[in-house]
N, C-alpha and C. Protein backbone atom coordinates (compact mmCIF):
# COMPACT_ATOMS: atom_id res chain seq x y z
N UNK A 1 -6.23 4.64 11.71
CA UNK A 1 -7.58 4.15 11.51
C UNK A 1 -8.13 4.70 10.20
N UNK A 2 -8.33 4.33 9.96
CA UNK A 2 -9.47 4.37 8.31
C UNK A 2 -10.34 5.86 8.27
N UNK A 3 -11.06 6.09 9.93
CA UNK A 3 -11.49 6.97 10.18
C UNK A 3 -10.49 8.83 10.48
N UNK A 4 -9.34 8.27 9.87
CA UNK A 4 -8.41 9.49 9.82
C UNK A 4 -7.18 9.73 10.95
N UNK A 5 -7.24 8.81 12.32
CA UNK A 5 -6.48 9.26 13.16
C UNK A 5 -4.95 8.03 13.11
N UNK A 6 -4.28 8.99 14.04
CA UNK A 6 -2.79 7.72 14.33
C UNK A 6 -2.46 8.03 15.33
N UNK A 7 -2.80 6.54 16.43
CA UNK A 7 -2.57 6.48 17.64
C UNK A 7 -1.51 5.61 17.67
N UNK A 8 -0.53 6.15 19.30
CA UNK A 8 0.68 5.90 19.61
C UNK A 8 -0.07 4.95 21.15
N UNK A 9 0.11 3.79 21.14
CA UNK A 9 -0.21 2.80 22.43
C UNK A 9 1.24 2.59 23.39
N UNK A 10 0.91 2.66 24.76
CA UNK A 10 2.05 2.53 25.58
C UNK A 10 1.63 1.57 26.46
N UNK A 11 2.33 0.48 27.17
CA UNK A 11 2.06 -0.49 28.28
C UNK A 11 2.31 -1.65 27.49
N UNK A 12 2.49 -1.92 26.17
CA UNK A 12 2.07 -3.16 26.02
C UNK A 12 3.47 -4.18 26.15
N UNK A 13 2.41 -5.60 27.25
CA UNK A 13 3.20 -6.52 27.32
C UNK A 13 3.24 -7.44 27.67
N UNK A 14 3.47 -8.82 28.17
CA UNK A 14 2.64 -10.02 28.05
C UNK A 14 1.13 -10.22 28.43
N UNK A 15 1.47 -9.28 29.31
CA UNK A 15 -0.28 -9.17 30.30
C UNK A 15 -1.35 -8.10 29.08
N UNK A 16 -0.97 -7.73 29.30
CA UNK A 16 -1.57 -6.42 28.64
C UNK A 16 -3.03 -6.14 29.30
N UNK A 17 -2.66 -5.38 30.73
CA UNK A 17 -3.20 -5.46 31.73
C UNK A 17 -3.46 -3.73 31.79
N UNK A 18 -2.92 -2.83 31.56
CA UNK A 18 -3.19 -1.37 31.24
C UNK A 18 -2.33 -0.70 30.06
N UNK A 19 -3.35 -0.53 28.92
CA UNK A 19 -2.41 0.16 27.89
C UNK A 19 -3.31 1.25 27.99
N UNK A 20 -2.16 2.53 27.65
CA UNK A 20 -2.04 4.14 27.39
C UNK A 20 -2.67 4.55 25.78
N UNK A 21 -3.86 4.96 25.28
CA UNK A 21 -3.74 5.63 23.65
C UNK A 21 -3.77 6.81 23.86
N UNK A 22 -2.96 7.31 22.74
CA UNK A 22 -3.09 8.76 23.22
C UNK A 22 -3.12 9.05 21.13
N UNK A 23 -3.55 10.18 21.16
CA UNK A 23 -4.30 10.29 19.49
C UNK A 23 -2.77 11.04 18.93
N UNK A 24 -1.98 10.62 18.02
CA UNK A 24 -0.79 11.56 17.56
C UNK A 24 -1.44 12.21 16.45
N UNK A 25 -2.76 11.83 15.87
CA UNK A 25 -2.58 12.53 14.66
C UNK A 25 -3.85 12.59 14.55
N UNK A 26 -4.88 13.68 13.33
CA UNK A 26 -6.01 13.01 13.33
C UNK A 26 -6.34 14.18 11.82
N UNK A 27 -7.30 13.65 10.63
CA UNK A 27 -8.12 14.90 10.10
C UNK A 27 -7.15 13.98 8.78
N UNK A 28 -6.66 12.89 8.43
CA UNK A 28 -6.20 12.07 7.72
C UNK A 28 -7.05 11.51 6.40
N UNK A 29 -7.25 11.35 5.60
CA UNK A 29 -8.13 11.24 4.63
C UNK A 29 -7.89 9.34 4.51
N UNK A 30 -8.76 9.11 4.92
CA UNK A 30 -8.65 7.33 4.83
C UNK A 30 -7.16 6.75 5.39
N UNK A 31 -6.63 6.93 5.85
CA UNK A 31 -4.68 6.16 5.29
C UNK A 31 -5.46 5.05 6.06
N UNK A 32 -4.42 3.66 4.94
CA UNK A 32 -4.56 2.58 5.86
C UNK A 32 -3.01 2.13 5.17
N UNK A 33 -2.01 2.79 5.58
CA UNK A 33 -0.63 2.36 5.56
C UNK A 33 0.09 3.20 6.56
N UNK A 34 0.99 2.78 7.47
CA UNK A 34 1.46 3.12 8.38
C UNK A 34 3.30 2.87 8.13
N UNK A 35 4.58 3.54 8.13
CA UNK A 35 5.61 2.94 8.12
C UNK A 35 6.59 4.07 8.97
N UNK A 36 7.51 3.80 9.92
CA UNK A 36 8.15 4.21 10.37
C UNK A 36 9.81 4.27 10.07
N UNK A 37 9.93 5.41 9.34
CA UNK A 37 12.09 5.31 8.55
C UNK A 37 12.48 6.21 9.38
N UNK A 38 13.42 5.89 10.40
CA UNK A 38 14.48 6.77 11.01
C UNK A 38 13.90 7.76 11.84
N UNK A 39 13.09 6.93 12.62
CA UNK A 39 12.15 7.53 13.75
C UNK A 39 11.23 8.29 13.03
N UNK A 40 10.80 8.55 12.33
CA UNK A 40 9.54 9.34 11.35
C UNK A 40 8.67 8.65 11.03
N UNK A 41 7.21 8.85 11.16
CA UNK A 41 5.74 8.00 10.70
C UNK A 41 5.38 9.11 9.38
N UNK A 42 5.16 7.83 8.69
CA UNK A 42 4.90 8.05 7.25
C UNK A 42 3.59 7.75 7.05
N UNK A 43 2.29 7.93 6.64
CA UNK A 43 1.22 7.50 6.75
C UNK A 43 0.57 7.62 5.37
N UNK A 44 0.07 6.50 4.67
CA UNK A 44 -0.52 6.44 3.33
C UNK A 44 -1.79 6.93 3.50
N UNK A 45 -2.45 7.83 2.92
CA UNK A 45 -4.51 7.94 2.68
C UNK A 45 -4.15 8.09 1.35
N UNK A 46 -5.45 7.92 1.02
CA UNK A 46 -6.20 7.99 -0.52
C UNK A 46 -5.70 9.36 -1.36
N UNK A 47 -4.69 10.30 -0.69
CA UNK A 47 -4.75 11.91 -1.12
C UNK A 47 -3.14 12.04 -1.04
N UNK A 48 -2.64 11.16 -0.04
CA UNK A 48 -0.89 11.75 -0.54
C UNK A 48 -0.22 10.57 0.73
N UNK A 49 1.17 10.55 0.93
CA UNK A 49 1.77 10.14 1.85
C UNK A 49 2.31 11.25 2.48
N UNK A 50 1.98 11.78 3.90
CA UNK A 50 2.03 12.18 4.69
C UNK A 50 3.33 11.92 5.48
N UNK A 51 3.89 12.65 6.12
CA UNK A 51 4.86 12.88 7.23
C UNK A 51 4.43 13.92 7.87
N UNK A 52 4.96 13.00 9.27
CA UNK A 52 3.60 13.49 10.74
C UNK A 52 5.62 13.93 11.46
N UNK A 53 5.25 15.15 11.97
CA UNK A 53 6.77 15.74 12.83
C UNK A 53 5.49 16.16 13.78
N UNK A 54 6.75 15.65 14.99
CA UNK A 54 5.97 16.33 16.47
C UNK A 54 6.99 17.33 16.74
N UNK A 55 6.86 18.82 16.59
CA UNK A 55 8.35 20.02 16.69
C UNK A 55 8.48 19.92 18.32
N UNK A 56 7.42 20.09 18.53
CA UNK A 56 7.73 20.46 20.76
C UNK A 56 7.64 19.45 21.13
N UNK A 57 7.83 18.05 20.99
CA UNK A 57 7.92 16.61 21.82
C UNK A 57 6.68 16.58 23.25
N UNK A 58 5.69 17.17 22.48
CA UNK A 58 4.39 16.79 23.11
C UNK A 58 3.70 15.55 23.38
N UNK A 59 3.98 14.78 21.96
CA UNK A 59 3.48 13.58 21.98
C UNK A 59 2.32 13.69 21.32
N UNK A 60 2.21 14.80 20.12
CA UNK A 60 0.94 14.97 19.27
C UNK A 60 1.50 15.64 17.81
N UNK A 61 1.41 15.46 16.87
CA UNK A 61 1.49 15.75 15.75
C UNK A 61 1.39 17.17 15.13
N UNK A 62 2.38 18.23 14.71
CA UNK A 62 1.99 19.36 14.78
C UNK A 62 2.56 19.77 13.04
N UNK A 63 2.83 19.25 12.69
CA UNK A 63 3.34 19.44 11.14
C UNK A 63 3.14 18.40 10.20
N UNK A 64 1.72 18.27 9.54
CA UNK A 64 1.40 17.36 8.61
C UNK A 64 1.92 17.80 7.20
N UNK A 65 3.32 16.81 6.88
CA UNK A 65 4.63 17.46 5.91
C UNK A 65 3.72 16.72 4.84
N UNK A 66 3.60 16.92 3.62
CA UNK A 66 3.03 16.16 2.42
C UNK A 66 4.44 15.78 1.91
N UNK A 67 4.43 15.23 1.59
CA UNK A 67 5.25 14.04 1.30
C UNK A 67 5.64 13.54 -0.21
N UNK A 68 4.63 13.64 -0.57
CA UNK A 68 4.27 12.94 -2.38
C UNK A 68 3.25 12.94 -2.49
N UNK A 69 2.00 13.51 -3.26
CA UNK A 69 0.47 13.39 -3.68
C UNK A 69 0.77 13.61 -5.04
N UNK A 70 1.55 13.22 -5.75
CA UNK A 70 1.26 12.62 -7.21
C UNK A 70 0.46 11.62 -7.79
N UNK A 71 0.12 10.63 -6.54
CA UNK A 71 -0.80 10.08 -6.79
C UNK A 71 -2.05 10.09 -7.48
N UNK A 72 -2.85 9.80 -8.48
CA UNK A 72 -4.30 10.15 -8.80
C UNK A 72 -5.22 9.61 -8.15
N UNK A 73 -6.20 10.46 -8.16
CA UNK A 73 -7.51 9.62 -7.38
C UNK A 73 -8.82 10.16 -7.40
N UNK A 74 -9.94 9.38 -7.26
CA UNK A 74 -11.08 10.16 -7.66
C UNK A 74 -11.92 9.74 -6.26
N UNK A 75 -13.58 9.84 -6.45
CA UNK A 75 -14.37 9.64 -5.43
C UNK A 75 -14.74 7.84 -5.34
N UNK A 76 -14.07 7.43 -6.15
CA UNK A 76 -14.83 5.89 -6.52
C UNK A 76 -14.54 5.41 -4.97
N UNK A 77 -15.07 4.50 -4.42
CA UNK A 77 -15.64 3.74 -3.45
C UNK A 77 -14.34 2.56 -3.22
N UNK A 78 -14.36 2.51 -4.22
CA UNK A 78 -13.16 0.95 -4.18
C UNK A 78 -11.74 1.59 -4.41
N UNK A 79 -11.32 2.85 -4.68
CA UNK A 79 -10.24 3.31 -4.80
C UNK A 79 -9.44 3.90 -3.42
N UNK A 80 -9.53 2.97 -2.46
CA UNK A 80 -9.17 3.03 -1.45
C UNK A 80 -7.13 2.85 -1.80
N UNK A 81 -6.24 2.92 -0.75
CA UNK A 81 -5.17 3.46 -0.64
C UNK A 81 -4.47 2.33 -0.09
N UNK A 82 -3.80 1.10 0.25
CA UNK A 82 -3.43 0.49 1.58
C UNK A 82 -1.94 -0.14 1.64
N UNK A 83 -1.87 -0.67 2.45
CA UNK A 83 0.14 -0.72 3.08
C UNK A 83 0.76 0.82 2.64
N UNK A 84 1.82 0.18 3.31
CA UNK A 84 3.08 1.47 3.17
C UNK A 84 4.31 0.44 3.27
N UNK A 85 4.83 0.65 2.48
CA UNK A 85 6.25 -0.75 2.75
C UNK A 85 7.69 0.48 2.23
N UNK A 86 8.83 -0.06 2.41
CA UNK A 86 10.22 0.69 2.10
C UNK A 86 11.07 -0.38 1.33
N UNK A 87 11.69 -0.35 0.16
CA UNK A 87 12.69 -1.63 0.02
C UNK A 87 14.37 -1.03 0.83
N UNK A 88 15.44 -1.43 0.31
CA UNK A 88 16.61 -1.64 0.46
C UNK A 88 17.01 -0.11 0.20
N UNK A 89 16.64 0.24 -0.71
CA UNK A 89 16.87 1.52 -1.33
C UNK A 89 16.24 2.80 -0.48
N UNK A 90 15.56 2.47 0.26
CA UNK A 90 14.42 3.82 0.51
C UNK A 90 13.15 4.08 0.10
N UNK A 91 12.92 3.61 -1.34
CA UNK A 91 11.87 3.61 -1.93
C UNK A 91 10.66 2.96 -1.20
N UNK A 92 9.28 4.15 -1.20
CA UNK A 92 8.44 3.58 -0.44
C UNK A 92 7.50 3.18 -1.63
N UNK A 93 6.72 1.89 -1.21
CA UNK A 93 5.96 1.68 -2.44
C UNK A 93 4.20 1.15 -1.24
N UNK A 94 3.45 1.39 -2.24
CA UNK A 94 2.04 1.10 -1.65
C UNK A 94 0.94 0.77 -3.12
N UNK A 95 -0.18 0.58 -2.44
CA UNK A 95 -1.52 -0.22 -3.40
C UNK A 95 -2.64 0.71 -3.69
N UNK A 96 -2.86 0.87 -5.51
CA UNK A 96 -4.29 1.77 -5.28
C UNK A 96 -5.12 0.63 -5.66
N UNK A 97 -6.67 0.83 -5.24
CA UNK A 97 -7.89 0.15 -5.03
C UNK A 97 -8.29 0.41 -6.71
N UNK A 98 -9.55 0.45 -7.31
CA UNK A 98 -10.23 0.31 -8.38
C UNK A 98 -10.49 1.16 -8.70
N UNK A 99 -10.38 1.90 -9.94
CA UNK A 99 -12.21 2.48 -10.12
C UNK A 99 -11.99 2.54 -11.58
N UNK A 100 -11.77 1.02 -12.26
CA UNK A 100 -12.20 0.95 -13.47
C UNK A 100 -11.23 1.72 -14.50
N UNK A 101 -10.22 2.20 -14.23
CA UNK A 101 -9.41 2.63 -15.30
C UNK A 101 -9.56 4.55 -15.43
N UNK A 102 -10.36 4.75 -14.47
CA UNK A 102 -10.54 6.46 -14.79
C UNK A 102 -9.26 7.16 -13.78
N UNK A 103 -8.80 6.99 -13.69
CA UNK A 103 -6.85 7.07 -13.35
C UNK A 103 -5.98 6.11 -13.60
N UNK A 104 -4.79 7.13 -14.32
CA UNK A 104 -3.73 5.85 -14.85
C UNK A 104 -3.41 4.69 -13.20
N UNK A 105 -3.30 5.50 -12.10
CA UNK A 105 -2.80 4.78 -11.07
C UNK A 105 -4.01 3.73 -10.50
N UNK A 106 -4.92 3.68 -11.06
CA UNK A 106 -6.42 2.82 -10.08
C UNK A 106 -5.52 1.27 -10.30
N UNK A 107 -5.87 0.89 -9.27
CA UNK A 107 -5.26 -1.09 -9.60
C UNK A 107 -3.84 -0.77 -9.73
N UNK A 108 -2.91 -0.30 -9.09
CA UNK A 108 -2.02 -0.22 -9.49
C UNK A 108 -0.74 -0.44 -7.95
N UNK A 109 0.61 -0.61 -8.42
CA UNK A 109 1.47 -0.86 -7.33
C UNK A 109 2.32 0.29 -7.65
N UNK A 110 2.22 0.81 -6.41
CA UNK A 110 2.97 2.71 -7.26
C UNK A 110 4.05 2.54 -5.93
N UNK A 111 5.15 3.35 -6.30
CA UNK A 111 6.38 3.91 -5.54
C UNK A 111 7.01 5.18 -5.55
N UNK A 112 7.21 5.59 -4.23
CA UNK A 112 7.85 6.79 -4.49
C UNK A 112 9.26 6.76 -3.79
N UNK A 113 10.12 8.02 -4.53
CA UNK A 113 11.11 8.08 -4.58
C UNK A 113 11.75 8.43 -2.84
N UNK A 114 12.77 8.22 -2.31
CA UNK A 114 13.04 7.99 -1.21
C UNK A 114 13.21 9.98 -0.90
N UNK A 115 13.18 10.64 -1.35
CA UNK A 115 12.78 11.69 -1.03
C UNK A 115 11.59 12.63 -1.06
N UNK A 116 10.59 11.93 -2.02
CA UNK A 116 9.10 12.38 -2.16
C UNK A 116 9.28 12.72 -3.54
N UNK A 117 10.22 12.91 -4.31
CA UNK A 117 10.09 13.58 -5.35
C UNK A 117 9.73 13.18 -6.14
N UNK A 118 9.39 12.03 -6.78
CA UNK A 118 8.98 10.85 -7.71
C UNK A 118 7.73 9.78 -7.43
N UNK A 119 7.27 9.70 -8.15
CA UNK A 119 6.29 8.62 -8.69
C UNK A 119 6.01 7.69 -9.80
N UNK A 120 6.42 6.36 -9.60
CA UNK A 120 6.42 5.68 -10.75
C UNK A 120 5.24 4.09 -10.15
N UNK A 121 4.85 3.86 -11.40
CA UNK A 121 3.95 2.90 -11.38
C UNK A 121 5.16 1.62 -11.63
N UNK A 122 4.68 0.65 -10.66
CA UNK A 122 5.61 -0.52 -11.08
C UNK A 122 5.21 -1.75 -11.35
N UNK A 123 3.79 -1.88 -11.43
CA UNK A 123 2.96 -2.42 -12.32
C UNK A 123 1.23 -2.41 -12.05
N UNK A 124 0.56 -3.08 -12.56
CA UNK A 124 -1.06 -2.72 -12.79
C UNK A 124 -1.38 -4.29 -12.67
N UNK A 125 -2.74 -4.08 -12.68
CA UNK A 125 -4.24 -5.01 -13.04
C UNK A 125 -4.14 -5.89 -11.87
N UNK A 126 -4.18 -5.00 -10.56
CA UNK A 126 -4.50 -5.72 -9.45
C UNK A 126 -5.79 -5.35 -8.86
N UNK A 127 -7.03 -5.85 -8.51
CA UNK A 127 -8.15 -5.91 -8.29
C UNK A 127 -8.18 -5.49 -6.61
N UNK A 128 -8.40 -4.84 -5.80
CA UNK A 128 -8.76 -3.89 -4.61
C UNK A 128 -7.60 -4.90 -3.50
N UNK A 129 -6.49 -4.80 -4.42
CA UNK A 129 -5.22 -5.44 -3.63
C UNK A 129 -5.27 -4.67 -1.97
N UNK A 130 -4.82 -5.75 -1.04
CA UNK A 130 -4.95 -5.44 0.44
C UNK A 130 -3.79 -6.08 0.79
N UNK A 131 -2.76 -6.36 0.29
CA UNK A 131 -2.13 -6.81 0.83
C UNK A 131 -0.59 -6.47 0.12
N UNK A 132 0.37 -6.43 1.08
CA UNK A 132 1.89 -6.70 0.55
C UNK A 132 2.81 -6.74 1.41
N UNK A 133 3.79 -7.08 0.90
CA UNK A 133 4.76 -8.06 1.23
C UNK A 133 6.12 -7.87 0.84
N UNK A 134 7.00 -7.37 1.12
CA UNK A 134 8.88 -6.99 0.79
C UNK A 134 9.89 -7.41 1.74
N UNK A 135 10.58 -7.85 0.70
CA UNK A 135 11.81 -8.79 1.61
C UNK A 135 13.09 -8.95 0.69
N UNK A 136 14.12 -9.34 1.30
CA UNK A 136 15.24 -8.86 0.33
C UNK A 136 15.95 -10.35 0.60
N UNK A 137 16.34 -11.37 -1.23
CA UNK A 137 16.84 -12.57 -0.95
C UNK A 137 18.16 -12.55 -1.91
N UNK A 138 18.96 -13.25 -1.92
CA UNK A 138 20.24 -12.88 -2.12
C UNK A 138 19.95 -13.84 -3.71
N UNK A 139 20.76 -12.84 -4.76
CA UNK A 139 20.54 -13.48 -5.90
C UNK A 139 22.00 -13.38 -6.78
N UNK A 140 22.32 -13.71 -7.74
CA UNK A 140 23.78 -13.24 -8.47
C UNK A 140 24.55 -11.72 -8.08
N UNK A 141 23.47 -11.01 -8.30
CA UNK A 141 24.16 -9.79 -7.72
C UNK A 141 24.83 -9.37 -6.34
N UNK A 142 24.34 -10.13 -5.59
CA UNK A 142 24.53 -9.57 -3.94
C UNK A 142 23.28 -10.04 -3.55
N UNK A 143 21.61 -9.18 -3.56
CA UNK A 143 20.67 -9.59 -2.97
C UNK A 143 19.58 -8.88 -3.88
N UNK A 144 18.59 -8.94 -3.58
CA UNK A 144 17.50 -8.18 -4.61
C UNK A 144 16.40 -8.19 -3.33
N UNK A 145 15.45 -6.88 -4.10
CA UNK A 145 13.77 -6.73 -3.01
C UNK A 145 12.99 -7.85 -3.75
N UNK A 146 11.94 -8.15 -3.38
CA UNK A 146 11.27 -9.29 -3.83
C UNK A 146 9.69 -8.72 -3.06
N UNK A 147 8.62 -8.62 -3.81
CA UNK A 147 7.32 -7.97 -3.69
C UNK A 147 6.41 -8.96 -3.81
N UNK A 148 5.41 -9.18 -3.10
CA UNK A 148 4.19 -10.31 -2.95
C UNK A 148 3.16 -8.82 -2.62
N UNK A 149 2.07 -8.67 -3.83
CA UNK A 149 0.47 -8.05 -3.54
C UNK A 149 -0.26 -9.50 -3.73
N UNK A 150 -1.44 -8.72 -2.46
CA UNK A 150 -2.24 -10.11 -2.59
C UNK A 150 -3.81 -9.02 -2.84
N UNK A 151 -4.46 -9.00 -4.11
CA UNK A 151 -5.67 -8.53 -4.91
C UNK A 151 -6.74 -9.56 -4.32
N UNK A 152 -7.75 -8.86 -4.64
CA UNK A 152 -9.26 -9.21 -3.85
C UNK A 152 -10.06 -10.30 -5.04
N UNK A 153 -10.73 -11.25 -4.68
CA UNK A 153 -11.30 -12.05 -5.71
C UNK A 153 -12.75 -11.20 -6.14
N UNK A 154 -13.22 -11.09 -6.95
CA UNK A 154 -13.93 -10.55 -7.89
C UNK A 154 -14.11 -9.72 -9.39
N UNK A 155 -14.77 -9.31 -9.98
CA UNK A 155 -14.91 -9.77 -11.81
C UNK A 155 -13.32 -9.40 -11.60
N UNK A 156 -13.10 -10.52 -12.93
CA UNK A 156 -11.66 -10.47 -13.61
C UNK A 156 -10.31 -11.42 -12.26
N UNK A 157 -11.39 -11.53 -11.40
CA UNK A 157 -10.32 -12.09 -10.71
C UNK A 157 -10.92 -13.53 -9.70
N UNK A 158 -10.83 -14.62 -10.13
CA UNK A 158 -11.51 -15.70 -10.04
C UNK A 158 -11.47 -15.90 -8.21
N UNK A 159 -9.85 -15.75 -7.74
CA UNK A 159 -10.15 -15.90 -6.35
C UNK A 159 -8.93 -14.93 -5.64
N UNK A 160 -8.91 -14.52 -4.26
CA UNK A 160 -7.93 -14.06 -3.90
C UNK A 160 -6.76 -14.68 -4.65
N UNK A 161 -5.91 -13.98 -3.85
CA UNK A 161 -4.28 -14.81 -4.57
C UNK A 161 -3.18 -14.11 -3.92
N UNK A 162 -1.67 -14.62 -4.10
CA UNK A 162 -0.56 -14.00 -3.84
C UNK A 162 0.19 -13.89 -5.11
N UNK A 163 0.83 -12.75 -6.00
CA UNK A 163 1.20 -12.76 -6.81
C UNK A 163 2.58 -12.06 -6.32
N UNK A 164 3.79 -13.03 -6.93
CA UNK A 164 5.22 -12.04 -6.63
C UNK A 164 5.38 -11.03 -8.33
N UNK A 165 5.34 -9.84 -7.71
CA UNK A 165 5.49 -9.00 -8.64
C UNK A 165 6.84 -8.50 -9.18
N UNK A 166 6.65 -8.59 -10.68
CA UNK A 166 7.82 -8.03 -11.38
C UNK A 166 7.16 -6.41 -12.30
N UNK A 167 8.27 -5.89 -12.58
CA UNK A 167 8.30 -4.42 -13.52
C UNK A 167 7.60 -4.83 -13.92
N UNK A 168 6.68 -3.98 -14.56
CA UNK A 168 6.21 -3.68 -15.98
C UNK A 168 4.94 -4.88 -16.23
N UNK A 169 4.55 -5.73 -14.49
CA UNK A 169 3.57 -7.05 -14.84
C UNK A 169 2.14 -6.37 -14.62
N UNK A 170 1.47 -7.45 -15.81
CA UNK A 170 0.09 -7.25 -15.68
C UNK A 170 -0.70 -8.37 -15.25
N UNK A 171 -1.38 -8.06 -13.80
CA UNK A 171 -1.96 -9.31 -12.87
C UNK A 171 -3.22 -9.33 -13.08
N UNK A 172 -4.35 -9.29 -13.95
CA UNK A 172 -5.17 -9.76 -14.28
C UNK A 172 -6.72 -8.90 -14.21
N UNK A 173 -6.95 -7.70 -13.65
CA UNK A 173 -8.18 -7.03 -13.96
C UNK A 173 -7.75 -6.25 -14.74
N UNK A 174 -9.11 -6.42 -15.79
CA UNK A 174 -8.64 -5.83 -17.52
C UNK A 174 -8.58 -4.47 -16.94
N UNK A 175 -9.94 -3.54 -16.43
CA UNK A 175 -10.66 -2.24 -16.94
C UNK A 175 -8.96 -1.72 -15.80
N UNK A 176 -8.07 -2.38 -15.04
CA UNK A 176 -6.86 -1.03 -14.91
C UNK A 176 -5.82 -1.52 -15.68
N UNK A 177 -5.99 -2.00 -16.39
CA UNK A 177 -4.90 -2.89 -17.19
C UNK A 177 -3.52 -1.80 -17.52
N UNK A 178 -4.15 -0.10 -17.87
CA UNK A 178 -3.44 0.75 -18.53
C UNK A 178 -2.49 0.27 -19.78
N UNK A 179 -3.27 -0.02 -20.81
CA UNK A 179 -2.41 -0.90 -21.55
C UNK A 179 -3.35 -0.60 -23.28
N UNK A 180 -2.55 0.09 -23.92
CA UNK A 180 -2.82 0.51 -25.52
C UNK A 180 -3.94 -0.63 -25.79
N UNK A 181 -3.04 -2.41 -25.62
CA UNK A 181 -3.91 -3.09 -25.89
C UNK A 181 -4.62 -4.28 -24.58
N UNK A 182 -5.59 -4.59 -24.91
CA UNK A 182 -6.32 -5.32 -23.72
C UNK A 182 -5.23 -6.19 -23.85
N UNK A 183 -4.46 -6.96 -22.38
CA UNK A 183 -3.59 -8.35 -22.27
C UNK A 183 -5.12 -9.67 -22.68
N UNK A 184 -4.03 -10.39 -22.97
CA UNK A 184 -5.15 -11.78 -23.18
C UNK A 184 -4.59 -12.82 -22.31
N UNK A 185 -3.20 -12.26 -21.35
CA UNK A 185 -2.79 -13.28 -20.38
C UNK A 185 -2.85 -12.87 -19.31
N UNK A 186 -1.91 -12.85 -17.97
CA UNK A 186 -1.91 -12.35 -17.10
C UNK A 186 -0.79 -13.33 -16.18
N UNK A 187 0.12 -12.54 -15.56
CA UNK A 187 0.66 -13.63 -14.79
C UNK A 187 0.46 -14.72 -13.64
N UNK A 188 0.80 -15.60 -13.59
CA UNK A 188 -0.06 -16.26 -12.51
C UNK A 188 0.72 -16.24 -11.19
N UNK A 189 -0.35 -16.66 -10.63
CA UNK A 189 0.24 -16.20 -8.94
C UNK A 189 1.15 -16.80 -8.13
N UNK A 190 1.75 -16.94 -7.19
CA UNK A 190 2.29 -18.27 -6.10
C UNK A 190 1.02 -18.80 -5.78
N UNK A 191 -0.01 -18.65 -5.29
CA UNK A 191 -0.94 -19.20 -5.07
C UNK A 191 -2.68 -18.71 -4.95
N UNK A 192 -3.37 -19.59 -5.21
CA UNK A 192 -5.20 -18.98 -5.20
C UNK A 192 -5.51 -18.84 -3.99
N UNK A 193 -6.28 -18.37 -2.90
CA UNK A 193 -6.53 -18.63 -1.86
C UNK A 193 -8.02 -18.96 -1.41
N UNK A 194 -8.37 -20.17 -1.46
CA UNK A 194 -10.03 -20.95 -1.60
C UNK A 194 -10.48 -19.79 -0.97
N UNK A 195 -11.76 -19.57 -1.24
CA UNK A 195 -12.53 -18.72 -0.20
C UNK A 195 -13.02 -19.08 1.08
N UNK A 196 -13.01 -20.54 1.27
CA UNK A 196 -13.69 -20.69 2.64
C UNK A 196 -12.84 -20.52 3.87
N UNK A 197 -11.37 -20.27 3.01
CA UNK A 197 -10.29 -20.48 4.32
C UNK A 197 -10.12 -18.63 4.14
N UNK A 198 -10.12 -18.18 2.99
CA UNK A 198 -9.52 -16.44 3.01
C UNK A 198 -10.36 -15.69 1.77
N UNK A 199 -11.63 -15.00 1.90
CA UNK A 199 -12.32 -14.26 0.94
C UNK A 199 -11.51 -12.90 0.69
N UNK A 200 -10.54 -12.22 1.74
CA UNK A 200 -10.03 -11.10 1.53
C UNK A 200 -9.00 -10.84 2.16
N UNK A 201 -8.01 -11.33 1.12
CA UNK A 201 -6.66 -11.53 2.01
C UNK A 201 -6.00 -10.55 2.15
N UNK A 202 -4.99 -10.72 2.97
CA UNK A 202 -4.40 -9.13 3.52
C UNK A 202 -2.79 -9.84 3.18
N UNK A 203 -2.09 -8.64 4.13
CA UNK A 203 -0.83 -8.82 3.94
C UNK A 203 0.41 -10.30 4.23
């Protein structure tokens, strides 16, 4: 939850007639990315990616492992944190929110290295992106990851959208552009998403 905790639900099933919550985690700084590798919960907030170990199989969280907080981040409002995705490789990658360019990472699609040790930006000028998307399609080589962020419509960004992302792309809000010089293009998307059907699209 947004409000800091990570609950584990039990019962659920067609009926869904009595489900169990029980709180595994809590004192989380915003995360709104959740991913599970090799029985381990990985949890994105605004301050680091987290690994939650339960040591005595209580069924509650007793070792909040930091993970990677290379991340930058400040107090801005819109520099919120969201998904948690893994490709082929291990590599976990996730979305920072806005705040105008006062961190290289604001608007940005960042990844870290499948052991925590690394942080690389894998591209910019996405506007309070909420959404993403990884999937692996078979290309000359064998197969490749393939990335869809879907960024929020407002300044610099005419309407939601789905953009499949490549290295080094710049998707269209100038002030995170991180870029010597302002772009005068921007790549365009798979698709706009009208507002009356989706004002804030997600994953």
């Amino acid at each position: 939850t947004l409000h800091g905790d990570v609950w584990l639900v039990s019962g659920i099933d067609d009926k869904l007639e009595k489900l169990t919550w029980k709180r595994f985690a809590t004192g989380l700084f915003q995360p709104l990315g959740l991913k599970i590798v090799k029985n381990q919960i990985y949890v994105v907030g605004r301050d680091q990616i987290t690994r939650l170990h339960d040591l005595n199989d209580d069924g509650e969280a007793d070792w909040y492992e930091n993970f990677n907080n290379d991340g930058q981040v400040t107090a801005n409002g819109h520099e919120y944190v969201t998904c948690l995705e893994t490709d082929t490789e291990g590599w976990f990658y996730f979305l920072k929110g806005n705040a105008d360019g006062a961190t290289y990472h604001d608007g940005g699609f960042l990844r870290v290295s499948p052991d925590g040790q690394k942080l690389e930006v894998v591209a910019t000028g996405f506007r309070n992106a909420n959404g993403l998307g990884v999937w692996n399609e078979p290309d000359e080589q064998g197969t490749r990851d393939v990335f869809t962020v879907a960024p929020q419509e407002g300044e610099w960004t005419p309407g939601s959208a789905i953009f499949q992302v490549a290295r080094g792309g710049f998707y269209g809000y100038v002030p995170s552009a991180h870029r010597a010089e302002v772009p005068k293009e921007f790549a365009s998307p798979l698709c706009w998403l009208p507002r009356l059907q989706d004002n804030s699209s997600g994953g």
